[in-house]
PDB file of N, CA and C in Angstrom:
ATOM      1  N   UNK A   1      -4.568 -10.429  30.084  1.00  0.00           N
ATOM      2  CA  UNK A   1      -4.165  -9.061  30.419  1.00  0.00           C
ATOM      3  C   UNK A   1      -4.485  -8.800  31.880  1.00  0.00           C
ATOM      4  N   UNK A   2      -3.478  -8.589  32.961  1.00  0.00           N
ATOM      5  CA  UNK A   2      -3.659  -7.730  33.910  1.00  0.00           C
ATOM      6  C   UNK A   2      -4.191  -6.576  33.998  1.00  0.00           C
ATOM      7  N   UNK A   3      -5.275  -6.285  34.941  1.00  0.00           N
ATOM      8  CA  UNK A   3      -6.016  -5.001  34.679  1.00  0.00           C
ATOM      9  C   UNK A   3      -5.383  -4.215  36.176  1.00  0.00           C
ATOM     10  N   UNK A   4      -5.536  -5.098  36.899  1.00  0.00           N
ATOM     11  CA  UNK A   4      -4.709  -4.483  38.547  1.00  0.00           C
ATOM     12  C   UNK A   4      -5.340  -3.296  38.683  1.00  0.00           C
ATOM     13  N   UNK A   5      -5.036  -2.372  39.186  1.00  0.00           N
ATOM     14  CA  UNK A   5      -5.729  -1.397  39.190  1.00  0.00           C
ATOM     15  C   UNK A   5      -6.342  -0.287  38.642  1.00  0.00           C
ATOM     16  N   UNK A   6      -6.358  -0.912  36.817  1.00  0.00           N
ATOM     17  CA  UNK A   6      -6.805   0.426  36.794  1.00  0.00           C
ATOM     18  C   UNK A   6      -7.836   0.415  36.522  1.00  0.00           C
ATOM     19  N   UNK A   7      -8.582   1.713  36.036  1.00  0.00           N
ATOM     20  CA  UNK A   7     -10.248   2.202  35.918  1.00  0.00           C
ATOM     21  C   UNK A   7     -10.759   1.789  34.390  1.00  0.00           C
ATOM     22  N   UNK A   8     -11.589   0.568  34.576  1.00  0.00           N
ATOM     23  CA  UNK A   8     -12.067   0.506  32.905  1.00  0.00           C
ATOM     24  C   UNK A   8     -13.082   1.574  32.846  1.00  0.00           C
ATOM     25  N   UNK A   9     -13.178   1.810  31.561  1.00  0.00           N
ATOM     26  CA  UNK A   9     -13.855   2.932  30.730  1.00  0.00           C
ATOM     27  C   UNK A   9     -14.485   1.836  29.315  1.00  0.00           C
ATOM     28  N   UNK A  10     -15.732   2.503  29.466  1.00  0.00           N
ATOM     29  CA  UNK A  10     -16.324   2.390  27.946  1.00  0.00           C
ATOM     30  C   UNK A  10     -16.087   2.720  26.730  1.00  0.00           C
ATOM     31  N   UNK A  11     -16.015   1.667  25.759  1.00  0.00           N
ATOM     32  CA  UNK A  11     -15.551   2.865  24.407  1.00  0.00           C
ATOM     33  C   UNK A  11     -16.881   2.051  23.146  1.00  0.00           C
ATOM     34  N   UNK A  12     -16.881   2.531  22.081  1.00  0.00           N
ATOM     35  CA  UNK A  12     -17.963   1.895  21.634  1.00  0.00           C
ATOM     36  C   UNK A  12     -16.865   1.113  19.970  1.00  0.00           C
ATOM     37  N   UNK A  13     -17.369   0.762  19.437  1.00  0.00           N
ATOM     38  CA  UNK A  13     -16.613   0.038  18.121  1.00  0.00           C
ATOM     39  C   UNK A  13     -17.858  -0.142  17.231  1.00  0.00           C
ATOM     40  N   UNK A  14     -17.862  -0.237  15.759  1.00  0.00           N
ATOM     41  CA  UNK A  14     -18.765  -0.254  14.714  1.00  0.00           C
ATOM     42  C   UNK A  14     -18.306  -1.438  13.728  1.00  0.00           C
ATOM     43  N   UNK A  15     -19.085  -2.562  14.072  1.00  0.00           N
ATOM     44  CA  UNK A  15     -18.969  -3.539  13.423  1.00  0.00           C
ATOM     45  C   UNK A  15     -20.158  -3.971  11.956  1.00  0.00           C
ATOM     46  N   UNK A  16     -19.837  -4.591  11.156  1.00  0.00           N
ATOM     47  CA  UNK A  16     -20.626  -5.294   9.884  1.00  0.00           C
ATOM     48  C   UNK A  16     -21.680  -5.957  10.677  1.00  0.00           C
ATOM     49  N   UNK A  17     -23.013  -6.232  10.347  1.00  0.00           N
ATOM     50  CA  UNK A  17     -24.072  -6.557  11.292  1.00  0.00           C
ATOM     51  C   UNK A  17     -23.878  -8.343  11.631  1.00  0.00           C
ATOM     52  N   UNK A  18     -23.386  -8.714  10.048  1.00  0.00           N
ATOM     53  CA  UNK A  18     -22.815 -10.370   9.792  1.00  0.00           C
ATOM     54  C   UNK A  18     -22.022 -10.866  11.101  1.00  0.00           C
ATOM     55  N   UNK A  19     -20.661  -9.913  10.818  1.00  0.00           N
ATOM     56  CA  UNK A  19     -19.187 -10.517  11.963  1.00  0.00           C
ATOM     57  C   UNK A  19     -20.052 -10.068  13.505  1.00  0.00           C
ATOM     58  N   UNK A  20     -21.003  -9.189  13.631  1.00  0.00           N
ATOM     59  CA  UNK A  20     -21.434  -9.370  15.228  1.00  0.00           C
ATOM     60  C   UNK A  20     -22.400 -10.590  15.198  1.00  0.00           C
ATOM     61  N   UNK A  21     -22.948 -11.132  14.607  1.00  0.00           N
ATOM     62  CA  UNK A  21     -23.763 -12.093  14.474  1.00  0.00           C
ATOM     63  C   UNK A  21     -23.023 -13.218  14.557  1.00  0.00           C
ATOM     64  N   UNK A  22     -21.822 -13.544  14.282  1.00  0.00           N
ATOM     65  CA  UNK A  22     -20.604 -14.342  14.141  1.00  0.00           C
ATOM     66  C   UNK A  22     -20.112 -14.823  15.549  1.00  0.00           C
ATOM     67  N   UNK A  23     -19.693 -13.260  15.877  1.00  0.00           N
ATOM     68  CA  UNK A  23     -19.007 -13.176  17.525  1.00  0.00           C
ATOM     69  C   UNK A  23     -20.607 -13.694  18.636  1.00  0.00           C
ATOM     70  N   UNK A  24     -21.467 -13.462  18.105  1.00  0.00           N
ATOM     71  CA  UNK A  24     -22.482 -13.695  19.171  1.00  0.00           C
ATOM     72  C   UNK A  24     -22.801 -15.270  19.241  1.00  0.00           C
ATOM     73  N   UNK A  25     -22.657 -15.968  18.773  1.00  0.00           N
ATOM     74  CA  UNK A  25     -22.704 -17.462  17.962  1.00  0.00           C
ATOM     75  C   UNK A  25     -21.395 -18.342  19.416  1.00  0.00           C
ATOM     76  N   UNK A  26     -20.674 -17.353  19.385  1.00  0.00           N
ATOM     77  CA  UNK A  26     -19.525 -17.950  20.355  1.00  0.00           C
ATOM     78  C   UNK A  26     -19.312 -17.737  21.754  1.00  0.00           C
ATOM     79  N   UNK A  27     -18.710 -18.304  22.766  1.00  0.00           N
ATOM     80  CA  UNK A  27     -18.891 -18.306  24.075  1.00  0.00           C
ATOM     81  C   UNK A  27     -17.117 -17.068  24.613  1.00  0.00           C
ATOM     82  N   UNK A  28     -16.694 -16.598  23.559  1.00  0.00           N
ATOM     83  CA  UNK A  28     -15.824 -15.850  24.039  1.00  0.00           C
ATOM     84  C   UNK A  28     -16.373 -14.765  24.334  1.00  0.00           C
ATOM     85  N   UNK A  29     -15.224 -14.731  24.996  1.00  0.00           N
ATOM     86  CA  UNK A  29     -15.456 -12.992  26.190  1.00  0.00           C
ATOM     87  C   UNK A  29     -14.771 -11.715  25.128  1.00  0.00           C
ATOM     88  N   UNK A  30     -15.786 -11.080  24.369  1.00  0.00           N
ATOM     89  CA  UNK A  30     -15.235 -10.265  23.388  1.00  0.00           C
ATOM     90  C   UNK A  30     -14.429  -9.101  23.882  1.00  0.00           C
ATOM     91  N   UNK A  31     -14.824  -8.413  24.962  1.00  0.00           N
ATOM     92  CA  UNK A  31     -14.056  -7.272  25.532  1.00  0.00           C
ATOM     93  C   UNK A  31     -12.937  -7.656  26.320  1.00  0.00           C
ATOM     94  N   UNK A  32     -12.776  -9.036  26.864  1.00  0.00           N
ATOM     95  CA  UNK A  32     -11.399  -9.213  27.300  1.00  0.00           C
ATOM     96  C   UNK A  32     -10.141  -9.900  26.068  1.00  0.00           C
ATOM     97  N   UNK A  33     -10.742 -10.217  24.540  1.00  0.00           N
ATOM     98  CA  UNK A  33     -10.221 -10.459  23.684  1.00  0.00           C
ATOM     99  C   UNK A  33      -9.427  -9.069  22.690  1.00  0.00           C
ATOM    100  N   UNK A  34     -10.781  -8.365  23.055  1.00  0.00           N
ATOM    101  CA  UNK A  34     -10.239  -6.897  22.513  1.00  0.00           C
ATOM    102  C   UNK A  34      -9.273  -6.335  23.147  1.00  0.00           C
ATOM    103  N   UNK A  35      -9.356  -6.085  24.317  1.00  0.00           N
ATOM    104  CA  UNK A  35      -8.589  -5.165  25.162  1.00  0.00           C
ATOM    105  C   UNK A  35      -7.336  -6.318  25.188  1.00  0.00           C
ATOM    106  N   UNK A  36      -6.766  -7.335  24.985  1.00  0.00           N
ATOM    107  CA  UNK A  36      -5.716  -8.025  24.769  1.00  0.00           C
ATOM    108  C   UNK A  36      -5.155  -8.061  23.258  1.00  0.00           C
ATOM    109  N   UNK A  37      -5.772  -7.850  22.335  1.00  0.00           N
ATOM    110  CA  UNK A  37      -5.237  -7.283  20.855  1.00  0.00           C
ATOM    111  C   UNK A  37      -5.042  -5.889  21.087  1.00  0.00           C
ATOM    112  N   UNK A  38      -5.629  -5.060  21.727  1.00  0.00           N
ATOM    113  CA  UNK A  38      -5.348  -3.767  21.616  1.00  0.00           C
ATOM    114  C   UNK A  38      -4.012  -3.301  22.458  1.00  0.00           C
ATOM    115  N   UNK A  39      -3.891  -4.203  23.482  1.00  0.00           N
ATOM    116  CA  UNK A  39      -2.827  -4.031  24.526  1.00  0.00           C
ATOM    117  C   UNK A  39      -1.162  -4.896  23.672  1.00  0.00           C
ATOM    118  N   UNK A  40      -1.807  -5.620  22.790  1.00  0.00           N
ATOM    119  CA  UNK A  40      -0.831  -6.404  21.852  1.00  0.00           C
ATOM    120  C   UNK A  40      -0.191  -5.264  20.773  1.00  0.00           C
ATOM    121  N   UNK A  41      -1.298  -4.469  20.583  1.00  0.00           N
ATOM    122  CA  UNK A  41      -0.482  -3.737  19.462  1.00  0.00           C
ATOM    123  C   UNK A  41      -0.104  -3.124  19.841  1.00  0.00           C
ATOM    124  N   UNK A  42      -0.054  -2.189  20.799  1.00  0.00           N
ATOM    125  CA  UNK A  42       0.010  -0.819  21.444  1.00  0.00           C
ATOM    126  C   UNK A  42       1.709  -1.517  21.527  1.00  0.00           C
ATOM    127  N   UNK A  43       1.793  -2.625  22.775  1.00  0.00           N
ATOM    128  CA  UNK A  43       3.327  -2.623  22.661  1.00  0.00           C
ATOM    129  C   UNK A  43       3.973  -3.110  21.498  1.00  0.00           C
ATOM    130  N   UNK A  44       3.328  -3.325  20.301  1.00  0.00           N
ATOM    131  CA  UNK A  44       4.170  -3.845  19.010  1.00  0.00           C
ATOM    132  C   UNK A  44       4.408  -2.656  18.630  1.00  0.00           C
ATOM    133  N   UNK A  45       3.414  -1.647  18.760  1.00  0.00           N
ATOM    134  CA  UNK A  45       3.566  -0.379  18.064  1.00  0.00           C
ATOM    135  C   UNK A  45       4.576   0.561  18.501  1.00  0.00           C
ATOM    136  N   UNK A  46       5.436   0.189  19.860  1.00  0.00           N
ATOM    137  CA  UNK A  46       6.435   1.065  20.970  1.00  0.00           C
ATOM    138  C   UNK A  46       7.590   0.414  20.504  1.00  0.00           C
ATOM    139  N   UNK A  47       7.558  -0.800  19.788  1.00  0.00           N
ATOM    140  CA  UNK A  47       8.972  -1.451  19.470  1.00  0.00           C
ATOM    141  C   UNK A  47       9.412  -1.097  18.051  1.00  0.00           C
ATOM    142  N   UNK A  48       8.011  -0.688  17.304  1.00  0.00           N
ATOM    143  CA  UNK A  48       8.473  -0.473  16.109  1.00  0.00           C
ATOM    144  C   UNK A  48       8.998   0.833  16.059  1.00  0.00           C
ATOM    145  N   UNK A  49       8.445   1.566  17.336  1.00  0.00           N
ATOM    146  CA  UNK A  49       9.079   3.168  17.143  1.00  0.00           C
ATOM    147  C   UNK A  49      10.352   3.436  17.811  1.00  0.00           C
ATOM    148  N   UNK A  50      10.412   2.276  18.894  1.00  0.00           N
ATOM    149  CA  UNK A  50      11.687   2.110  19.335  1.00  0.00           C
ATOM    150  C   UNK A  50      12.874   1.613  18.039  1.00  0.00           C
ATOM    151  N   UNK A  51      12.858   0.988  17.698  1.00  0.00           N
ATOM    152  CA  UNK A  51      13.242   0.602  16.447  1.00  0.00           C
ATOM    153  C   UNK A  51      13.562   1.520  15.322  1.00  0.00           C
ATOM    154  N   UNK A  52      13.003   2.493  14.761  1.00  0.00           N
ATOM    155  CA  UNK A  52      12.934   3.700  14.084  1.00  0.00           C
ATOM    156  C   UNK A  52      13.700   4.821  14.473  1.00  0.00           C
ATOM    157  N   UNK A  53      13.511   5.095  16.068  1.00  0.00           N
ATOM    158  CA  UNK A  53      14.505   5.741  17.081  1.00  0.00           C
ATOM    159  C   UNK A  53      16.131   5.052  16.564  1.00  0.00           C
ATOM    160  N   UNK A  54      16.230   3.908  17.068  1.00  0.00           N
ATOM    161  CA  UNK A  54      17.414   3.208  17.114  1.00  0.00           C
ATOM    162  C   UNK A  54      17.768   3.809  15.501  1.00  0.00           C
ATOM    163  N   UNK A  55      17.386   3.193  14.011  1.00  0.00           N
ATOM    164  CA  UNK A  55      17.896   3.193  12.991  1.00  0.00           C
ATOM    165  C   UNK A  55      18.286   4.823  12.626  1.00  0.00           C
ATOM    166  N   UNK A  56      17.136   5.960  12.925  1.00  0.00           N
ATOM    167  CA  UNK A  56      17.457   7.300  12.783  1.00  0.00           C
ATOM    168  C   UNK A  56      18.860   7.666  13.751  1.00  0.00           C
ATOM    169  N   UNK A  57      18.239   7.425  14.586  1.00  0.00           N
ATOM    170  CA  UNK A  57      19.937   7.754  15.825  1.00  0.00           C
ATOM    171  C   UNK A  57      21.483   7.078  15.002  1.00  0.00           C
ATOM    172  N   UNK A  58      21.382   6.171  14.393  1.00  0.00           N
ATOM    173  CA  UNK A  58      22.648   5.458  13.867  1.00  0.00           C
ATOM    174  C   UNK A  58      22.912   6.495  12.587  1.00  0.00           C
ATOM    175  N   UNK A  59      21.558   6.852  11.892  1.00  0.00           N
ATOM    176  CA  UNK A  59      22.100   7.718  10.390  1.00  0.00           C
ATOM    177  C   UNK A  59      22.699   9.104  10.836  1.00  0.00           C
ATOM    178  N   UNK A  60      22.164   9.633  12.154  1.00  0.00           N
ATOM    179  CA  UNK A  60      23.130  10.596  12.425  1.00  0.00           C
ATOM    180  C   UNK A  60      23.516  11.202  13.199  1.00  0.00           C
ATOM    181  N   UNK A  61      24.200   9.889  14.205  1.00  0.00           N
ATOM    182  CA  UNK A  61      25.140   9.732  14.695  1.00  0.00           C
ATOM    183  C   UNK A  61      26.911   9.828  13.883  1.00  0.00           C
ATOM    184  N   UNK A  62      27.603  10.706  14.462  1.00  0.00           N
ATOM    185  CA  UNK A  62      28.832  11.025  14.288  1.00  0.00           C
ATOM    186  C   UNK A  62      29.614  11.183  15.314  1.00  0.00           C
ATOM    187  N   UNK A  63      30.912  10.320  14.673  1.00  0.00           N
ATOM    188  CA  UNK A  63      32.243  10.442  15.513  1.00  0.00           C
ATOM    189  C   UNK A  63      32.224  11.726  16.252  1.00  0.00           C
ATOM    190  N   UNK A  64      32.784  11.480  18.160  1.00  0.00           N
ATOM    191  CA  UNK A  64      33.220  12.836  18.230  1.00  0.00           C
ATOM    192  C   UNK A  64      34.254  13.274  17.872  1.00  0.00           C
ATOM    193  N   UNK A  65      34.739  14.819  17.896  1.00  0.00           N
ATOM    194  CA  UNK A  65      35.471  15.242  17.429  1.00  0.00           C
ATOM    195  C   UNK A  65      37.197  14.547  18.295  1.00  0.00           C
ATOM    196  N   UNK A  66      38.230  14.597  17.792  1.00  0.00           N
ATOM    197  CA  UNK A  66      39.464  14.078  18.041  1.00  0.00           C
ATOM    198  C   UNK A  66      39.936  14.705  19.378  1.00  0.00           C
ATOM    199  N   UNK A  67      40.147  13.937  19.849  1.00  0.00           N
ATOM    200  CA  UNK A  67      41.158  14.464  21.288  1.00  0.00           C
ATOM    201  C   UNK A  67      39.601  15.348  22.507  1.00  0.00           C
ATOM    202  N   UNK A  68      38.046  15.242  21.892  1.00  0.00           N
ATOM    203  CA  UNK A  68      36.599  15.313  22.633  1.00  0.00           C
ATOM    204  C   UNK A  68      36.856  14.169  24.213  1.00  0.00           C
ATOM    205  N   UNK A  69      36.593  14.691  25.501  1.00  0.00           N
ATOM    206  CA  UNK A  69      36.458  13.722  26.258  1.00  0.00           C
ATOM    207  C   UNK A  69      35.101  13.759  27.412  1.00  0.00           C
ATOM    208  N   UNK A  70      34.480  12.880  27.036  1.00  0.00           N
ATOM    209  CA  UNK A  70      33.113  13.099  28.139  1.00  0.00           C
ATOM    210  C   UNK A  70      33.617  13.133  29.305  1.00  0.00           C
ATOM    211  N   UNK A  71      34.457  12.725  29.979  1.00  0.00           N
ATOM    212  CA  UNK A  71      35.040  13.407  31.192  1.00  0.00           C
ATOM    213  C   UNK A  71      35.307  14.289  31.719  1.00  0.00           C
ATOM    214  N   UNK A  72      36.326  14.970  30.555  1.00  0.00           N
ATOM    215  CA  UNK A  72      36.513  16.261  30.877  1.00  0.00           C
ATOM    216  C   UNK A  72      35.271  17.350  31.009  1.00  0.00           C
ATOM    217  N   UNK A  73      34.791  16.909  29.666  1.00  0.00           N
ATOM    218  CA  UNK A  73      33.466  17.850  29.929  1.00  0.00           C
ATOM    219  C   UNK A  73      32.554  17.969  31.391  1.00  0.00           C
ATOM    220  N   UNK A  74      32.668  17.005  31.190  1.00  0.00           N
ATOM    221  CA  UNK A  74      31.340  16.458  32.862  1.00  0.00           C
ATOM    222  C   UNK A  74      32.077  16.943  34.009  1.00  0.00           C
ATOM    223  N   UNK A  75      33.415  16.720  33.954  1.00  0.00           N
ATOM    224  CA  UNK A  75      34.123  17.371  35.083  1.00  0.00           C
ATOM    225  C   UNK A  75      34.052  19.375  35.056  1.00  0.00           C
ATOM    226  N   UNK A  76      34.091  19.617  34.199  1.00  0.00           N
ATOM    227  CA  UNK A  76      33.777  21.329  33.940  1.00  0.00           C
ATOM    228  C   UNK A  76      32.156  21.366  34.166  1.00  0.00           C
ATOM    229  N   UNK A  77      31.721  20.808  33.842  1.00  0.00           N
ATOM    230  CA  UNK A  77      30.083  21.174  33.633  1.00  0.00           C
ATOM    231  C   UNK A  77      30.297  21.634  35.501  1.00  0.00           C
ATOM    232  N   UNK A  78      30.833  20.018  36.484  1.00  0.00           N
ATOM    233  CA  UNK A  78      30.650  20.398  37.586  1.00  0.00           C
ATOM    234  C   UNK A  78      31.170  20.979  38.286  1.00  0.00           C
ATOM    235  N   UNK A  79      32.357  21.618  37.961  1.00  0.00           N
ATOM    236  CA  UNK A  79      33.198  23.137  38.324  1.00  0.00           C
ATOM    237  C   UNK A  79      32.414  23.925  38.180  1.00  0.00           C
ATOM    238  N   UNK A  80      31.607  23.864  36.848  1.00  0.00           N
ATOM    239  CA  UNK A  80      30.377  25.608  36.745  1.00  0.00           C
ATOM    240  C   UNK A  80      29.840  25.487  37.781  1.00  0.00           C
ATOM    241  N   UNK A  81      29.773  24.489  38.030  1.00  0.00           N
ATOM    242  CA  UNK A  81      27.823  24.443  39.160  1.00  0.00           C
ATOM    243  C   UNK A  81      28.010  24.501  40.452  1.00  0.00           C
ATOM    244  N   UNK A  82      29.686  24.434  41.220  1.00  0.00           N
ATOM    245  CA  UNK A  82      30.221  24.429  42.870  1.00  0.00           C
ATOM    246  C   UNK A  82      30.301  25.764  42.757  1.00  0.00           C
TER     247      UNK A  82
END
């Protein structure tokens, strides 16, 4: 994870006394493991809502109406506004 510029901050987490006894046993860097699962989900979690966006937008989404032209419109919108 690129940190580049920004400002780390402290946060605290509440672990089983066992699994910290576990993680302490090992030579990984626990807060740069965390903050790379957390940065993992965060964007899994933007695709799944992107995703949700996309499927809601398709259920109701409807044809425009017959002889409707985004042109025309856009061209009046900018007649109101000269």
């Amino acid at each position: 994870m690129s940190r580049g510029k920004d400002k780390l901050v402290r946060t605290t987490i509440t672990l089983p006394a066992s699994l910290k006894e576990k993680m302490e046993r090992t030579d990984t860097n626990w807060s740069e493991a965390i903050r790379e699962m957390i940065a993992q989900r965060l964007e899994e979690e933007g695709r799944e809502g992107m995703a949700e966006a996309v499927i809601l937008n398709e259920r109701i989404r409807r044809p425009a109406p017959k002889g409707w032209s985004a042109e025309k419109v856009i061209k009046e919108w900018r007649r109101r506004r000269s």
